[in-house]
Protein backbone atom coordinates (compact mmCIF):
# COMPACT_ATOMS: atom_id res chain seq x y z
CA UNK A 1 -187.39 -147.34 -128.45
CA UNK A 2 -184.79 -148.75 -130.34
CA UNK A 3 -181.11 -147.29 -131.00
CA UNK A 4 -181.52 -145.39 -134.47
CA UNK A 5 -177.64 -144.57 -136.07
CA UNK A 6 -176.31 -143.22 -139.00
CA UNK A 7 -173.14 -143.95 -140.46
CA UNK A 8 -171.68 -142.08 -143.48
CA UNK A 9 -168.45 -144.41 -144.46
CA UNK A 10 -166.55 -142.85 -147.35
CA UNK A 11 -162.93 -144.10 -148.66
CA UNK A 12 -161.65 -142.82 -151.83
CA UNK A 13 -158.44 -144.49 -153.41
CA UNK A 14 -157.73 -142.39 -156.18
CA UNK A 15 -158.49 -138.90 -155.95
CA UNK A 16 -156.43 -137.69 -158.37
CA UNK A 17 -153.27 -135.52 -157.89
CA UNK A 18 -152.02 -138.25 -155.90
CA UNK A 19 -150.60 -141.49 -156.14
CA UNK A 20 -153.21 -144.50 -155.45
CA UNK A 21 -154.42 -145.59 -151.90
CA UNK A 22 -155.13 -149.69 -151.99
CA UNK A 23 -157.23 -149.83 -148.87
CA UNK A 24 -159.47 -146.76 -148.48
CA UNK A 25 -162.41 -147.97 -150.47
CA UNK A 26 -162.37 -151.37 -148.06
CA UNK A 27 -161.49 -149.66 -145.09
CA UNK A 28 -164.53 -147.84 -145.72
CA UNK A 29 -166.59 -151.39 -146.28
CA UNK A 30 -165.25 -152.95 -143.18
CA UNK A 31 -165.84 -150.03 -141.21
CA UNK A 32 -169.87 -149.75 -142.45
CA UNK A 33 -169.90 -153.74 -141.76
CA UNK A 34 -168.94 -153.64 -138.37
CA UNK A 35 -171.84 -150.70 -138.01
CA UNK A 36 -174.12 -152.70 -140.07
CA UNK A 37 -174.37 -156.14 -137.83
CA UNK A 38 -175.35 -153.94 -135.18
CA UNK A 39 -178.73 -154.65 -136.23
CA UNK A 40 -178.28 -158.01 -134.85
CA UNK A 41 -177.77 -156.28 -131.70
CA UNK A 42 -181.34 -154.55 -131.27
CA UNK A 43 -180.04 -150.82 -132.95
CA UNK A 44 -181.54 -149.35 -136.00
CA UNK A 45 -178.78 -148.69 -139.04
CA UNK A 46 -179.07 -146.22 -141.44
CA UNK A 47 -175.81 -146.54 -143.88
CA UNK A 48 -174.54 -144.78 -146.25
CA UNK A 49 -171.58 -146.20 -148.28
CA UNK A 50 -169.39 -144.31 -151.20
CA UNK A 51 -166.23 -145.80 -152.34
CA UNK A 52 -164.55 -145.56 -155.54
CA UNK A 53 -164.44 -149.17 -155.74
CA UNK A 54 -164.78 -150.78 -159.45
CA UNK A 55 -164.02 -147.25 -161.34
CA UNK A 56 -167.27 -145.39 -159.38
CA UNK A 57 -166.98 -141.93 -158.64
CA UNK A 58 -166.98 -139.90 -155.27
CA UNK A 59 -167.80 -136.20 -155.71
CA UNK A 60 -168.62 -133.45 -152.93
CA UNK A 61 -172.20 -133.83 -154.18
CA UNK A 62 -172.35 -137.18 -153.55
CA UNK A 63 -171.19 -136.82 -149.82
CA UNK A 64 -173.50 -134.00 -149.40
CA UNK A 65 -176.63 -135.87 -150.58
CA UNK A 66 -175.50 -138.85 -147.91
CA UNK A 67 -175.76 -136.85 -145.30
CA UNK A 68 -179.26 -135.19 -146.23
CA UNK A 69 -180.72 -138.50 -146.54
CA UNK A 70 -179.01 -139.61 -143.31
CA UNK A 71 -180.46 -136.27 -140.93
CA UNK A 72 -183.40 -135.48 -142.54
CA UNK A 73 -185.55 -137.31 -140.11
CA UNK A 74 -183.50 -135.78 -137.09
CA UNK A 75 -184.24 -138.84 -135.27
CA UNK A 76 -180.62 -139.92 -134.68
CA UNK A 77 -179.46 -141.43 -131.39
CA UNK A 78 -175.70 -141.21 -132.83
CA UNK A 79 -174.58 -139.98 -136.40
CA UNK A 80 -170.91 -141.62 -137.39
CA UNK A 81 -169.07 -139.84 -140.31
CA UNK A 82 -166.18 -142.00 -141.27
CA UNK A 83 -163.60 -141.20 -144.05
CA UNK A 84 -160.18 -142.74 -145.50
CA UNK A 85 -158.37 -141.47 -148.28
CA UNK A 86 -155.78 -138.87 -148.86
CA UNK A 87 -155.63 -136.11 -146.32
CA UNK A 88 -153.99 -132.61 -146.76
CA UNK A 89 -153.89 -129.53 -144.48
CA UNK A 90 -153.76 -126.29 -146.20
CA UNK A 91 -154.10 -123.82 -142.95
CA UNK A 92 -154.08 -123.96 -138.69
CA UNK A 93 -154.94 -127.85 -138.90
CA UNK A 94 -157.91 -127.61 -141.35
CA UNK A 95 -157.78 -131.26 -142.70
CA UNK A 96 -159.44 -131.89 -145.70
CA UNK A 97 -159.70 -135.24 -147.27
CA UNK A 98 -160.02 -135.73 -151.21
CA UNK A 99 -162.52 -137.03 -153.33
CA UNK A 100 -162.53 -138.07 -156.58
CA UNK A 101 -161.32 -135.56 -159.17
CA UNK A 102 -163.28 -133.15 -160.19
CA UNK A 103 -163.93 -131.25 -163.71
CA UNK A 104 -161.72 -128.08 -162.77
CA UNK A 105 -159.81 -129.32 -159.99
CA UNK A 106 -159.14 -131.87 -157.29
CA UNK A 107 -162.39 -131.66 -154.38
CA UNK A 108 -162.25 -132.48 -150.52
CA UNK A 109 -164.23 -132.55 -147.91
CA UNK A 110 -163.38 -129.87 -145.48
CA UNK A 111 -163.33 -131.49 -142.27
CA UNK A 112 -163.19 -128.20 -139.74
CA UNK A 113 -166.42 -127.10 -141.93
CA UNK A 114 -167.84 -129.94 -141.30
CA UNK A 115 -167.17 -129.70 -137.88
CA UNK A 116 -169.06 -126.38 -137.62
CA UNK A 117 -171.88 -127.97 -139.12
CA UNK A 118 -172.32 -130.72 -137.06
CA UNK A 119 -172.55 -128.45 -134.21
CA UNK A 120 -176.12 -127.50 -135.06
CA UNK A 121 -177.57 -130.89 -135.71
CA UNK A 122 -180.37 -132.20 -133.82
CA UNK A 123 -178.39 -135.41 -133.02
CA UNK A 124 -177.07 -135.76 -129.12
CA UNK A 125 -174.36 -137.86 -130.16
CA UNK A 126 -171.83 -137.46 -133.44
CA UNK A 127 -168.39 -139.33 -133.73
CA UNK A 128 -166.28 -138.30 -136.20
CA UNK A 129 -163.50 -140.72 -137.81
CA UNK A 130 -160.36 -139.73 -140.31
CA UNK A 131 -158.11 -142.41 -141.53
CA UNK A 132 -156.08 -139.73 -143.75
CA UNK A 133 -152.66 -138.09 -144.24
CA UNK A 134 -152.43 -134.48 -142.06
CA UNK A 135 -149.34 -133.02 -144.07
CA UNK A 136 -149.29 -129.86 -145.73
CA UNK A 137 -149.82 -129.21 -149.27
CA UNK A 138 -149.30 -125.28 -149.85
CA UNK A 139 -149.20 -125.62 -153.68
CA UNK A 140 -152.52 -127.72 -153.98
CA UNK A 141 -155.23 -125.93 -155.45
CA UNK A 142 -158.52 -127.32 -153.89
CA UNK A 143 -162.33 -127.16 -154.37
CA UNK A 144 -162.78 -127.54 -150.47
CA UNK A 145 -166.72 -128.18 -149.01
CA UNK A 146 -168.13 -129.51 -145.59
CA UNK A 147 -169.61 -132.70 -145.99
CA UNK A 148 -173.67 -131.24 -145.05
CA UNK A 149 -175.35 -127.59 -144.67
CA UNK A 150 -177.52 -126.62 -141.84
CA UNK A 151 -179.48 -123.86 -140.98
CA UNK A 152 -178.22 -122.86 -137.27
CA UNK A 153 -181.21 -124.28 -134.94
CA UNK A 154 -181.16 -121.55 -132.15
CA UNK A 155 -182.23 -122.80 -128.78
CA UNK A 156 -180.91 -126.17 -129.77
CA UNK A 157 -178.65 -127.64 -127.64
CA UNK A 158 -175.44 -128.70 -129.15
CA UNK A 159 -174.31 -132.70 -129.99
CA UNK A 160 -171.64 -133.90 -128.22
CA UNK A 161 -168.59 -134.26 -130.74
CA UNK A 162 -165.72 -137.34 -130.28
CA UNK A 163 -163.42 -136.72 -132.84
CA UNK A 164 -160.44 -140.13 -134.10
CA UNK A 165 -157.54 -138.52 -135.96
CA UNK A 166 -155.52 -141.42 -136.99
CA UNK A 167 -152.65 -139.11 -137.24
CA UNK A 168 -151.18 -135.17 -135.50
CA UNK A 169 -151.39 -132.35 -137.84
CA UNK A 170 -148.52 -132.46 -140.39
CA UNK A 171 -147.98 -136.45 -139.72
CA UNK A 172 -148.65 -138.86 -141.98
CA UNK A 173 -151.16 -142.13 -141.38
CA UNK A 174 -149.86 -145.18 -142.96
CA UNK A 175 -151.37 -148.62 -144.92
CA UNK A 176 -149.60 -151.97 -144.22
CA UNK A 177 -150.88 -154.74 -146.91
CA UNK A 178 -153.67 -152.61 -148.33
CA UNK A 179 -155.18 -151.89 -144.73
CA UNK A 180 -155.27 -148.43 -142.97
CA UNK A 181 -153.08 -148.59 -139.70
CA UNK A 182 -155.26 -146.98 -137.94
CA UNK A 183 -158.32 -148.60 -139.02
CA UNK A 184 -157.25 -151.77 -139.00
CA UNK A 185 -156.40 -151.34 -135.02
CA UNK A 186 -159.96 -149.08 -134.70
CA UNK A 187 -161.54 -152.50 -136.49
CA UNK A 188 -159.67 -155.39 -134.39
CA UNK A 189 -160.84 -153.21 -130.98
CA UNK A 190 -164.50 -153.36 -131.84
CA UNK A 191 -164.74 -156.75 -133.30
CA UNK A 192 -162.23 -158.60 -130.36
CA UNK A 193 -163.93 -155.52 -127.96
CA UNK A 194 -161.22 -155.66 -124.96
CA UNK A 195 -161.50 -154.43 -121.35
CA UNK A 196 -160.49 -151.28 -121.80
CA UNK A 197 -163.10 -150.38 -124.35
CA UNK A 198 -166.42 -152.54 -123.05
CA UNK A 199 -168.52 -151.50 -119.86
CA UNK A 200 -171.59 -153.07 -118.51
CA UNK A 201 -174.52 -150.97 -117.99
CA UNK A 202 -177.24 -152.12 -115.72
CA UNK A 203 -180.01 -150.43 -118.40
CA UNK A 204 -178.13 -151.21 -121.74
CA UNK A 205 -175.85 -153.97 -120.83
CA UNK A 206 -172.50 -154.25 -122.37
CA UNK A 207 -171.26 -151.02 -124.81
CA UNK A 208 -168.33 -150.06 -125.80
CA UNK A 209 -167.52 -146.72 -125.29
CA UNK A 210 -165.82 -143.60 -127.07
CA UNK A 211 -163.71 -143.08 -124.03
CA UNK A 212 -162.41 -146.37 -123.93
CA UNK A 213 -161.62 -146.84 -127.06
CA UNK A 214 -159.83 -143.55 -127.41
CA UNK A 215 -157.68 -145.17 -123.85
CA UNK A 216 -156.98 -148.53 -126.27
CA UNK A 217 -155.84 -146.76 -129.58
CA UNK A 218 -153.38 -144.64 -128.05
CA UNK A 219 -151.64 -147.57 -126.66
CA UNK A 220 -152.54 -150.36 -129.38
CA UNK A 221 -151.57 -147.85 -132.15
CA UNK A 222 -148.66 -147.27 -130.66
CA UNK A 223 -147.79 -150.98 -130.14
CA UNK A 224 -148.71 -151.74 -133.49
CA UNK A 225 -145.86 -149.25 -135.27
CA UNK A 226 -143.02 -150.22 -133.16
CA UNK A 227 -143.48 -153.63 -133.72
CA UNK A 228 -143.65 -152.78 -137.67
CA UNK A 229 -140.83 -153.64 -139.81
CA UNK A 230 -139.15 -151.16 -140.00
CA UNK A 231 -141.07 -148.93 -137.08
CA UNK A 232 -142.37 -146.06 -137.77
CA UNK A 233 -144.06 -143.23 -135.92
CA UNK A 234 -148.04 -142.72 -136.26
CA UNK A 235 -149.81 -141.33 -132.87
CA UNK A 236 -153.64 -141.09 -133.16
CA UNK A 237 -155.18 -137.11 -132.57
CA UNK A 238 -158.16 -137.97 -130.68
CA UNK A 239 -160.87 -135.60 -128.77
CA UNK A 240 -163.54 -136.95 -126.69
CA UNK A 241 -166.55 -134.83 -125.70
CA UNK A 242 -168.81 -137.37 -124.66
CA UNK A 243 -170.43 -139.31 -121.45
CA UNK A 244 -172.61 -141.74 -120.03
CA UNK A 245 -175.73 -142.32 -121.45
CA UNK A 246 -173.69 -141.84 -124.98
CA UNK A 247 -172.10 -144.46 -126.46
CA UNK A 248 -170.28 -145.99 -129.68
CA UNK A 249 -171.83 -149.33 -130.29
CA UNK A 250 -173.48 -152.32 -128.18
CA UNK A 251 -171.19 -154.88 -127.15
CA UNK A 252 -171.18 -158.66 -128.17
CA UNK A 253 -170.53 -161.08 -125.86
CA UNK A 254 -171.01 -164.03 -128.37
CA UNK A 255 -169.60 -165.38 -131.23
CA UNK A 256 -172.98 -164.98 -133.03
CA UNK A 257 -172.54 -162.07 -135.23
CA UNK A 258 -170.72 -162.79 -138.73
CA UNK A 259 -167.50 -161.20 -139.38
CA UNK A 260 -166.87 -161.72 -143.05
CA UNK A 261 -166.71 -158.55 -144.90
CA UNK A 262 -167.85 -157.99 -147.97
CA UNK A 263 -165.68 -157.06 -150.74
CA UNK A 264 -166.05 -153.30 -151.53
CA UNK A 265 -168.86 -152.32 -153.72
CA UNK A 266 -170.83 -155.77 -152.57
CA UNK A 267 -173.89 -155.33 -150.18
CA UNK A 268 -173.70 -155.13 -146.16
CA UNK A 269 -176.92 -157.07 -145.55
């Protein structure tokens, strides 16, 4: 049976109350790409792609449809939820990353909500990505939502949850030339794939997994803001729940898959 994922990639550049982001929106693009030629590796993809890209909209509503379409079918190997943008945290490191504006006042995605709700999925596997800012915003008045709303499934038995901060509570997470720090490092490890994140499986073959990869960001994130000019300090916030038979992706030991990504708002096919 094949692999089935679904990825929800969302990167909003201009929420709003904020100053503009110039690398969200692609971030977001690259980061459904790399997902995306998957297919060429035998797994089923199921995207889902909003970016604020050429003057569109992203509204709670639109995140929350995503996700229905994406676990209706609760026939999901691995969900991915990915988001960049602007991050605040109003309370006890409850993140919550902005949308676009909305009629009354600025909207986010609570991400702790979200969390609860991805507890009761029928999925084994979810990973969770947040290229966003973690600093505190007491005088921000927020519409705050979780990205999807389940009924609890009792008797189900619960998804394991890998959570990729790219930053500590009350820390900020960078962009160098229109690029996400921490994506950009996420994106070079799974398209260059390195030892540390690749294992060969005698019934799969070569994956890369969450465990790994959480072992290479600490250190390659790290590497990547001291040698920054000037340095600065960004440290990933990463939890990993999962184990063998999960993974994140298939490995590629070839050259074969393209690597061109599209500009935002252009197709992934």
């Amino acid at each position: 049976m094949a692999r089935k994922v679904g990825v929800l990639a969302v990167g909003v550049d201009r929420p709003g109350p904020f100053d503009p982001l110039y690398g969200a929106a692609r971030d977001a693009c690259a980061v459904a790409y790399w997902f995306s030629r998957q297919r060429w590796l035998g797994a089923e993809i199921r995207i889902e792609l909003l970016v604020d890209a050429g003057g569109n909209a992203v509204m709670l509503e639109d995140v929350q449809d995503a996700m229905r379409r994406l676990v209706h079918a609760e026939d999901l190997h691995l969900l991915v939820l990915y988001f960049a943008g602007h991050g605040v945290v109003k309370s006890a490191g409850d993140t919550s990353v902005l949308v676009s504006q909305g009629k009354f006042a600025p909207s986010a995605v609570s991400v702790a909500a979200t969390t609860v709700e991805l507890r009761r999925l029928r999925c084994p596997h979810v990973i969770l990505i947040v290229d966003a800012c973690r600093t505190t915003s007491e005088s921000l008045t927020l519409r705050t939502e979780p990205a999807l709303y389940r009924d609890p499934n009792r008797g189900v038995k619960r998804p394991k949850l890998d959570t990729y901060y790219s930053s500590l509570p009350s820390e900020k997470s960078k962009e160098i030339q229109a690029e996400g720090v921490f994506t950009k490092v996420l994106l070079n490890a799974l398209w260059e794939q390195p030892a540390p994140v690749i294992e060969a499986w005698e019934s799969v073959g070569r994956v890369i997994t969450p465990w790994g990869l959480e072992t290479y960001l600490d250190e390659a994130v790290a590497d990547f803001t001291a040698a920054a000019v000037p340095p600065f300090d960004q440290e990933p916030d990463m939890a990993i729940t999962s184990r063998s038979p999960l993974f994140f992706g298939f490995g590629d030991a070839s050259d074969s898959v393209p690597k061109t990504v599209p500009a935002p708002g252009k197709g992934l096919e």
